[in-house]
PDB file of N, CA and C in Angstrom:
ATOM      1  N   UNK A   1      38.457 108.660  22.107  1.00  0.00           N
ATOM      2  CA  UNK A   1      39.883 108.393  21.998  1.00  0.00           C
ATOM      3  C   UNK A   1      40.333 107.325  22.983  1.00  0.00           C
ATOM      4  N   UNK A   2      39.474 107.040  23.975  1.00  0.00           N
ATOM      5  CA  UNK A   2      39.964 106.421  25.310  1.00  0.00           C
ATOM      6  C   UNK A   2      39.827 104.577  24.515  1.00  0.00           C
ATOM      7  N   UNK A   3      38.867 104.590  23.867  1.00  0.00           N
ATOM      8  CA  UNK A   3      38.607 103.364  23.599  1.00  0.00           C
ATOM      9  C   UNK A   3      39.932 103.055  21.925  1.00  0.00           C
ATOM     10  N   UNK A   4      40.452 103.669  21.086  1.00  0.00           N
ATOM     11  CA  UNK A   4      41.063 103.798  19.881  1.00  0.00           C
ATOM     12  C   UNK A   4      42.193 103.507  21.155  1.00  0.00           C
ATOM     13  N   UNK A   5      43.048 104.179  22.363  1.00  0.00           N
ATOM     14  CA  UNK A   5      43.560 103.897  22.540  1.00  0.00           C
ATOM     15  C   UNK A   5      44.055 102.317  23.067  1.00  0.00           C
ATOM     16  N   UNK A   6      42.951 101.682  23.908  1.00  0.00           N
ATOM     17  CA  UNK A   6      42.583 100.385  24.312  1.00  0.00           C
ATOM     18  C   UNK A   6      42.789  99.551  23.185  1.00  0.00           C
ATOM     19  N   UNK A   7      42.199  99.748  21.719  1.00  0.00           N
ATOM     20  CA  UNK A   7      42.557  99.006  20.434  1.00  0.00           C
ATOM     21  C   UNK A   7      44.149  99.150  19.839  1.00  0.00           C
ATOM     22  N   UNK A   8      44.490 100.429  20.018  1.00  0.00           N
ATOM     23  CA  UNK A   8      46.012 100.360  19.623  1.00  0.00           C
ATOM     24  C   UNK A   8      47.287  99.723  20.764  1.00  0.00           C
ATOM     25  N   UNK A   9      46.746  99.569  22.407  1.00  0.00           N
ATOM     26  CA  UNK A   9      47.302  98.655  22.896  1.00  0.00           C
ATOM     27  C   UNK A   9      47.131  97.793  23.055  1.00  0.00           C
ATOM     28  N   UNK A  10      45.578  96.693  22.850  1.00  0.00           N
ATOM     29  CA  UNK A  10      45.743  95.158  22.225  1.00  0.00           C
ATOM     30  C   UNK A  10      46.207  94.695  21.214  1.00  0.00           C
ATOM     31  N   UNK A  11      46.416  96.145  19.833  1.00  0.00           N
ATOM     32  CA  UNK A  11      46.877  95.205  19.104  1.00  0.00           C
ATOM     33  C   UNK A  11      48.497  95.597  18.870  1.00  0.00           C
ATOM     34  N   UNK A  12      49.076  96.479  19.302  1.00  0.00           N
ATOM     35  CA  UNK A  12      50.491  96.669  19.834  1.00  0.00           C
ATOM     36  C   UNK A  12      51.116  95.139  20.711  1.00  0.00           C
ATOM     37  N   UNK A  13      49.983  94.625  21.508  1.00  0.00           N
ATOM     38  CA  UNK A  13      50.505  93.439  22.247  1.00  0.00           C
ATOM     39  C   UNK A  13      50.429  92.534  21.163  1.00  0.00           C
ATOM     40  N   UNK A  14      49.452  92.042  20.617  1.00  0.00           N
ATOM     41  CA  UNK A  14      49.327  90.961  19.914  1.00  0.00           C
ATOM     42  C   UNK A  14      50.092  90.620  18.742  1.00  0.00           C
ATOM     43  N   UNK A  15      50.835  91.807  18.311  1.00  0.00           N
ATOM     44  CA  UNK A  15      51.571  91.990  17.278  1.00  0.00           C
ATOM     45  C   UNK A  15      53.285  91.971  17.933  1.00  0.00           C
ATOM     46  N   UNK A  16      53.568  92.076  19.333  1.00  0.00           N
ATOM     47  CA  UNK A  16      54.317  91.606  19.773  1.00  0.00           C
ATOM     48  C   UNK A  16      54.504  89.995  20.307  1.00  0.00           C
ATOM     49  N   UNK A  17      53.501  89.814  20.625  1.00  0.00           N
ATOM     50  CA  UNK A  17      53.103  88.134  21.373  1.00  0.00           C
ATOM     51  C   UNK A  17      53.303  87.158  19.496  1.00  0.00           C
ATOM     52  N   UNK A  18      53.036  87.648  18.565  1.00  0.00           N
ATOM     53  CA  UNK A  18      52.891  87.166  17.424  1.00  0.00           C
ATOM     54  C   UNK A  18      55.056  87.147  17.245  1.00  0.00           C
ATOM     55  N   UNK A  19      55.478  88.434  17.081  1.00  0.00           N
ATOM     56  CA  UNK A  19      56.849  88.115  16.931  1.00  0.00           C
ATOM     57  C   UNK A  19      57.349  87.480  17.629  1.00  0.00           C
ATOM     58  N   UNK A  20      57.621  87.580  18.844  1.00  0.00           N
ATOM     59  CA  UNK A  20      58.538  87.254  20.094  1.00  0.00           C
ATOM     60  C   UNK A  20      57.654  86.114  20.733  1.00  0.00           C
ATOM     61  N   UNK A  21      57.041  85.595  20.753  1.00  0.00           N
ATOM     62  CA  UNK A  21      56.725  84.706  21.608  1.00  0.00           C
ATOM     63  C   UNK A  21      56.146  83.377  19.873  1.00  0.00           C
ATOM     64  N   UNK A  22      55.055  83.536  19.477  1.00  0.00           N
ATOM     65  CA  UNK A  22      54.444  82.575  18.510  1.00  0.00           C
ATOM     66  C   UNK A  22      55.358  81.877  17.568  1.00  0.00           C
ATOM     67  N   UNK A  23      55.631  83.104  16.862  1.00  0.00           N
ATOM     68  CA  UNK A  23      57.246  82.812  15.906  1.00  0.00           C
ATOM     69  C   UNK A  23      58.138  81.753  16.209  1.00  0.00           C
ATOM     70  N   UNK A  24      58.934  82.386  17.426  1.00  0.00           N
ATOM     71  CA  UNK A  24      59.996  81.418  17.872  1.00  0.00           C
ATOM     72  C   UNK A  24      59.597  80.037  18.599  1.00  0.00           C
ATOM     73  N   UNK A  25      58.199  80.188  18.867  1.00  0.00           N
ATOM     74  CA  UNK A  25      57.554  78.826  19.396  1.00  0.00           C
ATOM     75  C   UNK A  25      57.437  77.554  17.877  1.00  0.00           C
ATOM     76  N   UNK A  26      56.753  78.636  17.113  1.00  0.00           N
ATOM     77  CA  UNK A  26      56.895  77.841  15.202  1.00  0.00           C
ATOM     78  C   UNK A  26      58.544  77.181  15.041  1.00  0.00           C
ATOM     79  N   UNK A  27      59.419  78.009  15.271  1.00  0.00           N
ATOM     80  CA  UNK A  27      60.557  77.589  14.958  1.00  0.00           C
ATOM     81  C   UNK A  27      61.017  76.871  15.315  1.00  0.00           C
ATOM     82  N   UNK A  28      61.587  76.725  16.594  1.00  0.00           N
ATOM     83  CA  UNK A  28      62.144  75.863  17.384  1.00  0.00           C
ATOM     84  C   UNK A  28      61.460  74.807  18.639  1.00  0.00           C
ATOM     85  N   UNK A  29      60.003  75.297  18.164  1.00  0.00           N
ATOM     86  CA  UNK A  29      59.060  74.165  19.752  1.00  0.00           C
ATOM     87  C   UNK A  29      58.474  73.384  18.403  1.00  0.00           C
ATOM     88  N   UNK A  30      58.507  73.599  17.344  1.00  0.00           N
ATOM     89  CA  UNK A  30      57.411  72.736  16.248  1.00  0.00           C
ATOM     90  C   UNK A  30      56.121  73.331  16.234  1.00  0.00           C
ATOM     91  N   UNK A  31      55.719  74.210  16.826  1.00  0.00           N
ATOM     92  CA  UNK A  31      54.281  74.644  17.382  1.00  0.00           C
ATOM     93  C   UNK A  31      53.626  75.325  16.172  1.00  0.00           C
ATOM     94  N   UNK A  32      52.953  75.294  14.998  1.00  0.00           N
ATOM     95  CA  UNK A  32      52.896  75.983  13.899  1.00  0.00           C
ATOM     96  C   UNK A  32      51.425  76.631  14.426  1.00  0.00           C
ATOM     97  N   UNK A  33      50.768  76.162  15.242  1.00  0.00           N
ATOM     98  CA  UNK A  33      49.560  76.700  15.858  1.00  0.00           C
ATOM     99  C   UNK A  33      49.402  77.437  16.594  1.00  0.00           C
ATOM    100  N   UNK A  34      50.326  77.700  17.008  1.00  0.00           N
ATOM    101  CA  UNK A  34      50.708  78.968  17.934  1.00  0.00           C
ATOM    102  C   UNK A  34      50.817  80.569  17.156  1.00  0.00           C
ATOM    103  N   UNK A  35      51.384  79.879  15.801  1.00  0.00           N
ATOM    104  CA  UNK A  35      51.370  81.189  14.877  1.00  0.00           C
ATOM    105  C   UNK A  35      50.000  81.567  14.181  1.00  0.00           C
ATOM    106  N   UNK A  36      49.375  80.372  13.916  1.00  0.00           N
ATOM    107  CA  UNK A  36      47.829  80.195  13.679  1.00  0.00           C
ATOM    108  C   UNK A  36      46.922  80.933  14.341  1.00  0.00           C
ATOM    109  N   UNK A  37      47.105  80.945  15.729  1.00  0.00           N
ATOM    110  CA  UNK A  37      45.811  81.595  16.520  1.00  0.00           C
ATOM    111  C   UNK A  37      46.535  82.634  16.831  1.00  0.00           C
ATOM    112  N   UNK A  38      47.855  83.036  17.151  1.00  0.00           N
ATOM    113  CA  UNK A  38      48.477  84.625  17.172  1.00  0.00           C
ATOM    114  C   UNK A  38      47.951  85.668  16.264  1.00  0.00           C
ATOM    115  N   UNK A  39      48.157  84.521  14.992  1.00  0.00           N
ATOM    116  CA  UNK A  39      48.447  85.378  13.555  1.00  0.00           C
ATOM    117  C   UNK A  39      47.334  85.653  13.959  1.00  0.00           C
ATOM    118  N   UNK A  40      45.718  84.907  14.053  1.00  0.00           N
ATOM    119  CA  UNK A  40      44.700  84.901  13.326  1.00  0.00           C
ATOM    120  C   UNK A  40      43.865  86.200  14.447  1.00  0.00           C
ATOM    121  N   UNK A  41      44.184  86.304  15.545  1.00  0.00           N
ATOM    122  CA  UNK A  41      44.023  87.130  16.742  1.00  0.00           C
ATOM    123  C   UNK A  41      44.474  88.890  16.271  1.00  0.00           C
ATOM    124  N   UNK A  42      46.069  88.680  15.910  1.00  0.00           N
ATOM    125  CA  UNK A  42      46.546  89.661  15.726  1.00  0.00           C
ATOM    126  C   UNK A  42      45.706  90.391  14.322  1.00  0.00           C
ATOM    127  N   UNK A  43      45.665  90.038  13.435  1.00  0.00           N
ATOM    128  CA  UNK A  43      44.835  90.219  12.262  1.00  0.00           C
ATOM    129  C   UNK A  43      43.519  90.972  12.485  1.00  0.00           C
ATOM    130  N   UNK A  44      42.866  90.273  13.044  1.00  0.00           N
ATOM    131  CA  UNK A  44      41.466  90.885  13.420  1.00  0.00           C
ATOM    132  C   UNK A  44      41.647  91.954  14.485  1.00  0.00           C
ATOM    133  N   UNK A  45      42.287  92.501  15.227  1.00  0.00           N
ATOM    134  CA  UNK A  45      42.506  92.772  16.204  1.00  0.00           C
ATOM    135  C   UNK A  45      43.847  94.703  15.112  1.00  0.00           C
ATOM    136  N   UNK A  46      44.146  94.087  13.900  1.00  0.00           N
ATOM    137  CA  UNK A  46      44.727  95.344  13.157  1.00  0.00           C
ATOM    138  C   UNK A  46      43.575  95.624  12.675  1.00  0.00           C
ATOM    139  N   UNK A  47      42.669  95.096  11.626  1.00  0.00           N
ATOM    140  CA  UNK A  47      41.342  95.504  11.069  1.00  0.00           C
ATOM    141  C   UNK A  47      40.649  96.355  11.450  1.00  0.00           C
ATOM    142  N   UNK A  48      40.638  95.589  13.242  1.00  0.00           N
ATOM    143  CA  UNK A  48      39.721  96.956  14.207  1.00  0.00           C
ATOM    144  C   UNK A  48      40.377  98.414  14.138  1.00  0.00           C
ATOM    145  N   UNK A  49      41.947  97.814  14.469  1.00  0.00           N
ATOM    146  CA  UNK A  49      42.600  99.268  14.658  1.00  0.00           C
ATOM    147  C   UNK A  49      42.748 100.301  13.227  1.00  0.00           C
ATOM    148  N   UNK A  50      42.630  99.393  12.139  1.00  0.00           N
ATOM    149  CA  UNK A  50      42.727 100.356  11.020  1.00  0.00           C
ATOM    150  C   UNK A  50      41.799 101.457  11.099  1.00  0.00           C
ATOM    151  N   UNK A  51      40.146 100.597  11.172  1.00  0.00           N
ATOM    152  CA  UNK A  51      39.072 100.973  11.124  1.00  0.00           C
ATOM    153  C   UNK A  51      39.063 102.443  12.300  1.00  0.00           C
ATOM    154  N   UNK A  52      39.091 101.825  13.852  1.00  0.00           N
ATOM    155  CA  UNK A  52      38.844 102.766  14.525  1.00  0.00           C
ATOM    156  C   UNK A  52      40.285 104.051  14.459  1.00  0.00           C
ATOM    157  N   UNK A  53      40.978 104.059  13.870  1.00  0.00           N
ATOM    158  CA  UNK A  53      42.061 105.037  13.629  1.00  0.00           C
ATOM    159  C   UNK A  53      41.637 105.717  12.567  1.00  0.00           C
ATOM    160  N   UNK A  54      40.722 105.353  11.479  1.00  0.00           N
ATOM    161  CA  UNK A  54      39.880 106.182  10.276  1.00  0.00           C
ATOM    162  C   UNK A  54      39.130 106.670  11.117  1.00  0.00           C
ATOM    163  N   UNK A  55      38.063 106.439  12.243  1.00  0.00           N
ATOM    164  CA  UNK A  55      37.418 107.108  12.863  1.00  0.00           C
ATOM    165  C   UNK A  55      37.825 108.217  13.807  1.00  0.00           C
ATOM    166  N   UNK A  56      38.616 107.818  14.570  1.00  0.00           N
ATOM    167  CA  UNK A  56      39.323 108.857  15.288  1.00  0.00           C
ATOM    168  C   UNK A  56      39.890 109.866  14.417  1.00  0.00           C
ATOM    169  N   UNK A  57      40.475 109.560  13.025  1.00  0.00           N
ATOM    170  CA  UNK A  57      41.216 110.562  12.522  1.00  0.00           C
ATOM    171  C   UNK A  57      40.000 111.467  11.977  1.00  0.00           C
ATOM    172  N   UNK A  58      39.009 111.439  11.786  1.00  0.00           N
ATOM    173  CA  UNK A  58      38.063 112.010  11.430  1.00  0.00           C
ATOM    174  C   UNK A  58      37.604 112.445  12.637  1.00  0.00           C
ATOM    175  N   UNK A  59      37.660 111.917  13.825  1.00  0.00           N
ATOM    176  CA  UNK A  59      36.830 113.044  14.685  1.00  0.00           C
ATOM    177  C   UNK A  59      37.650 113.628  15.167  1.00  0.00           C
ATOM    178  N   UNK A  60      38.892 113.595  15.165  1.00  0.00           N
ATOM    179  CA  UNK A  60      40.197 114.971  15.719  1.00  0.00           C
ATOM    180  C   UNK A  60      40.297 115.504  14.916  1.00  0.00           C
ATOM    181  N   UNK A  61      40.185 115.429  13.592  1.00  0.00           N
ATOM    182  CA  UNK A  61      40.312 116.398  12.773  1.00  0.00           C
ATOM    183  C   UNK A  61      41.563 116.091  11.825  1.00  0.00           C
ATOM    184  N   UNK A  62      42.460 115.139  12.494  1.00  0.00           N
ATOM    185  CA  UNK A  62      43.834 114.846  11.850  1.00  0.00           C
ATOM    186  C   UNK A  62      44.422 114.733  10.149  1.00  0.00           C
ATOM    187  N   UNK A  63      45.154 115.655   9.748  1.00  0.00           N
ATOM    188  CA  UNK A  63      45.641 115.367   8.585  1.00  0.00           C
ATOM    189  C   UNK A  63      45.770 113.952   8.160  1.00  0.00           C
ATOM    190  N   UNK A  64      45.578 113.882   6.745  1.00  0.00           N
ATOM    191  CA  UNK A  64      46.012 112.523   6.294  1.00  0.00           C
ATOM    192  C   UNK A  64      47.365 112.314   6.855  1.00  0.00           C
ATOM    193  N   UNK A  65      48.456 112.936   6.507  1.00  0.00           N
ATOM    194  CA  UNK A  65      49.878 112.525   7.388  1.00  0.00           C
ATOM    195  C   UNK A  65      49.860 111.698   8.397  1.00  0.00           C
ATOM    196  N   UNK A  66      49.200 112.109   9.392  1.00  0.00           N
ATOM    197  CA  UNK A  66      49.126 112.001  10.801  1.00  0.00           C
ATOM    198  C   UNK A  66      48.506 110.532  10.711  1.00  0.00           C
ATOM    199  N   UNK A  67      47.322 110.501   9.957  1.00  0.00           N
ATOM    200  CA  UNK A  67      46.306 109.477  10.087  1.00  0.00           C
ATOM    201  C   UNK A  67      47.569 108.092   9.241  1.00  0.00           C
ATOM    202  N   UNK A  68      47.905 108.366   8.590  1.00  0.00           N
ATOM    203  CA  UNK A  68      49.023 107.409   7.766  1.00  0.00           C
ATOM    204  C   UNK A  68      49.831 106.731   8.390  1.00  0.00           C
ATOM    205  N   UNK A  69      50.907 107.964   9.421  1.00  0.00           N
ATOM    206  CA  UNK A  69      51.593 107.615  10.664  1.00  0.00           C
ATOM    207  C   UNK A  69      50.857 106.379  11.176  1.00  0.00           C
ATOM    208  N   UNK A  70      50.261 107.000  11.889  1.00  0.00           N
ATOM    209  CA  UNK A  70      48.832 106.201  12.962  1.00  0.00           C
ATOM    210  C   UNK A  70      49.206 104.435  12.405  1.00  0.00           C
ATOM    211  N   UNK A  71      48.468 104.481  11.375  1.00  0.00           N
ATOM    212  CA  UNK A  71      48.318 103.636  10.613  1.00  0.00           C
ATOM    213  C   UNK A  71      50.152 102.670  10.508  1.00  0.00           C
ATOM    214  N   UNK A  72      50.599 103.303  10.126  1.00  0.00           N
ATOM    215  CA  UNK A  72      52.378 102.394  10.110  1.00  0.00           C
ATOM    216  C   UNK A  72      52.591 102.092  11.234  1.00  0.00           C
ATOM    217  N   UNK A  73      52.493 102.786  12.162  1.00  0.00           N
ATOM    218  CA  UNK A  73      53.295 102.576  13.402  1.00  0.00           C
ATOM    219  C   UNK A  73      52.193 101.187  13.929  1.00  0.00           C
ATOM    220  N   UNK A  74      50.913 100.588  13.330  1.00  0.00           N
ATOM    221  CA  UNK A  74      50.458  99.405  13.610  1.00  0.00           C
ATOM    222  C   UNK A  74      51.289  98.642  13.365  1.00  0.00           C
ATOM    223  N   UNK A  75      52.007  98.237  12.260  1.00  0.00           N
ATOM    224  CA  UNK A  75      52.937  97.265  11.863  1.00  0.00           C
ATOM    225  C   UNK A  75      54.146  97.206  12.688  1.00  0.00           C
ATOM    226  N   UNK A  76      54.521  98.028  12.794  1.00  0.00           N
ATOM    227  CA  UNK A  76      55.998  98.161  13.732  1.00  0.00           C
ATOM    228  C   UNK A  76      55.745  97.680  15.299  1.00  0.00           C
ATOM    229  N   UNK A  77      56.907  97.037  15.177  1.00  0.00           N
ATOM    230  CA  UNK A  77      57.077  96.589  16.855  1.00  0.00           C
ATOM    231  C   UNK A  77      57.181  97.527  17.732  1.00  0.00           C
ATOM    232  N   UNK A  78      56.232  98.030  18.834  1.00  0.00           N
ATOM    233  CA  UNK A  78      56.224  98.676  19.787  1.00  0.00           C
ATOM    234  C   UNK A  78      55.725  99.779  19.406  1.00  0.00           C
ATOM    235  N   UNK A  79      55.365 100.172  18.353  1.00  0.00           N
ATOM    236  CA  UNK A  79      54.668 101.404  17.590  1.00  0.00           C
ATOM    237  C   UNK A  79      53.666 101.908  18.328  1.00  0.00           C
ATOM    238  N   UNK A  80      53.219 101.230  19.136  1.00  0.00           N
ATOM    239  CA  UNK A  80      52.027 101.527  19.916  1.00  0.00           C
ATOM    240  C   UNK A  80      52.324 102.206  21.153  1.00  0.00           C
ATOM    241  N   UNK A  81      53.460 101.806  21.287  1.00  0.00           N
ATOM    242  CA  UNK A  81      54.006 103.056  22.302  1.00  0.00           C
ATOM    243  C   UNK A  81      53.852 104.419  21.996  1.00  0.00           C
ATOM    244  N   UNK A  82      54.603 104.620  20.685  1.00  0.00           N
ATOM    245  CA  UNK A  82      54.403 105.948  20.379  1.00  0.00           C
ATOM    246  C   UNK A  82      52.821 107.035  19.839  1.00  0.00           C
ATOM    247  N   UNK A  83      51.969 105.763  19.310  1.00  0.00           N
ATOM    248  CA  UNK A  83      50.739 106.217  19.084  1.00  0.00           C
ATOM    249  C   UNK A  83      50.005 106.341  20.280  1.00  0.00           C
ATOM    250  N   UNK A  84      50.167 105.691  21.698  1.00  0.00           N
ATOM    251  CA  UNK A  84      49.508 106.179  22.367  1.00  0.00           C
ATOM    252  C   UNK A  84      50.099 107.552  23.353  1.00  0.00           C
ATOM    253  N   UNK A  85      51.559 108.004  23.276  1.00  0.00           N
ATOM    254  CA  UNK A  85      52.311 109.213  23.462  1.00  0.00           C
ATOM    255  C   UNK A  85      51.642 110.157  22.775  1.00  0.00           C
ATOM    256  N   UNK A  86      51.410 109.734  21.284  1.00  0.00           N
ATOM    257  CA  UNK A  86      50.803 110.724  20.392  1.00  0.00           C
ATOM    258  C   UNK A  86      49.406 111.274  20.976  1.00  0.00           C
ATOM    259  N   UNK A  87      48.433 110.252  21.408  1.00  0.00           N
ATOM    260  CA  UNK A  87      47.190 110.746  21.558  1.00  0.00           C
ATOM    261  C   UNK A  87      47.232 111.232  22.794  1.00  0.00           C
ATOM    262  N   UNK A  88      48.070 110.826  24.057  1.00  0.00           N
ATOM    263  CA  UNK A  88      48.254 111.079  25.636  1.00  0.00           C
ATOM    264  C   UNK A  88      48.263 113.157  25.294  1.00  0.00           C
ATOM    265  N   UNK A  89      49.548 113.154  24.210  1.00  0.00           N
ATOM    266  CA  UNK A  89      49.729 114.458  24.283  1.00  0.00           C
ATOM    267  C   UNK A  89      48.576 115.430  23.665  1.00  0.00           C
ATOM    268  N   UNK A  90      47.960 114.645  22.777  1.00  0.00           N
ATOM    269  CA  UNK A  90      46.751 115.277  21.828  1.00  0.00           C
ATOM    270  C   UNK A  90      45.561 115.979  22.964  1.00  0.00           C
ATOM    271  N   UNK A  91      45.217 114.854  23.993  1.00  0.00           N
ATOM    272  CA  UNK A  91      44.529 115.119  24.089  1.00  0.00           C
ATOM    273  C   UNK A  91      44.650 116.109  25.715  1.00  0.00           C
ATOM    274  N   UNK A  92      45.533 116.066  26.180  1.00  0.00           N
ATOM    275  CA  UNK A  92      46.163 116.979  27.437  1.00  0.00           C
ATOM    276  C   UNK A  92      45.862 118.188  26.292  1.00  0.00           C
ATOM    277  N   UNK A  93      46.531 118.515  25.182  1.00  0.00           N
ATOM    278  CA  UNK A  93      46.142 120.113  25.171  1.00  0.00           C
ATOM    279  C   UNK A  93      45.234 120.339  24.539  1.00  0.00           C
ATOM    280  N   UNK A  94      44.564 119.495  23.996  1.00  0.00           N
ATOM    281  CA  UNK A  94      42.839 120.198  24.041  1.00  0.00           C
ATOM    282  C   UNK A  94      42.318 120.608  25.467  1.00  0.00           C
ATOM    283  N   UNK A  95      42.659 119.470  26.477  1.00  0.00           N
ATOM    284  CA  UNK A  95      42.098 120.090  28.086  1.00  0.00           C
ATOM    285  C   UNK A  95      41.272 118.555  27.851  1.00  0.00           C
ATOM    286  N   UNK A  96      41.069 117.653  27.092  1.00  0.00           N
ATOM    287  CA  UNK A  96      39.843 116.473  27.479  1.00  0.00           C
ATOM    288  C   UNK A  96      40.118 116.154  28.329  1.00  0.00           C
ATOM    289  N   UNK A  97      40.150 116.172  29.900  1.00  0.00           N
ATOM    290  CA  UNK A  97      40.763 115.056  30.709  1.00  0.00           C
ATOM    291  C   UNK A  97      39.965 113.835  30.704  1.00  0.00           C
ATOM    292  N   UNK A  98      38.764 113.636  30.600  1.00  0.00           N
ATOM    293  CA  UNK A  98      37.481 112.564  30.662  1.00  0.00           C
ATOM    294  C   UNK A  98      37.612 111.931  28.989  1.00  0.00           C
ATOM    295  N   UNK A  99      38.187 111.990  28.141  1.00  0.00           N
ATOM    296  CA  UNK A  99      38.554 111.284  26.747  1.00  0.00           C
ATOM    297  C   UNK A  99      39.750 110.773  26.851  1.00  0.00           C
ATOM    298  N   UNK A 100      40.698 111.100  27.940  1.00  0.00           N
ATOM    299  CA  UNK A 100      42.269 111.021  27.949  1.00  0.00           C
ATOM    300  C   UNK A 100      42.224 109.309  28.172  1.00  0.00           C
TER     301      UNK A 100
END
């Protein structure tokens, strides 16, 4: 879980650095390459997280629901806040402290 979490906060950043920073650089700096290597960063960087969030949801055991969640809250701005709240709390009451 320690490492799913590390993937859901690079790509929580990159998917912010892509809105708020690349975007408005495209718009108003002319910079269309900025959205190029954001986009192309951020992209590969959801793939992983899709992937390792199918894995994790399979080794916690997690309902499809849950695993779906998981999964949306990639797209959303700051979503990654809450997916890693989600797993912080998951894994305090199993007792993992060494997976936390």
């Amino acid at each position: 879980m320690k490492l799913f979490r590390l993937i859901s906060i690079a790509e929580g950043i990159s998917l912010i650095t892509l809105l708020f920073v690349a975007m408005p650089l495209r718009t108003w700096a002319d910079m269309p390459l900025a959205v190029t290597w954001a986009g192309w960063v951020h992209g590969v960087l959801f793939l992983t997280y899709g992937g390792a969030s199918l894995i994790a949801s399979h080794l916690s055991g997690w309902p499809v629901w849950k695993w779906l969640l998981v999964l949306f809250l990639g797209v959303v701005p700051f979503g990654f806040l809450y997916v890693d709240y989600l797993i912080r709390r998951e894994t305090a009451a199993t007792g993992n402290a060494e997976t936390a």
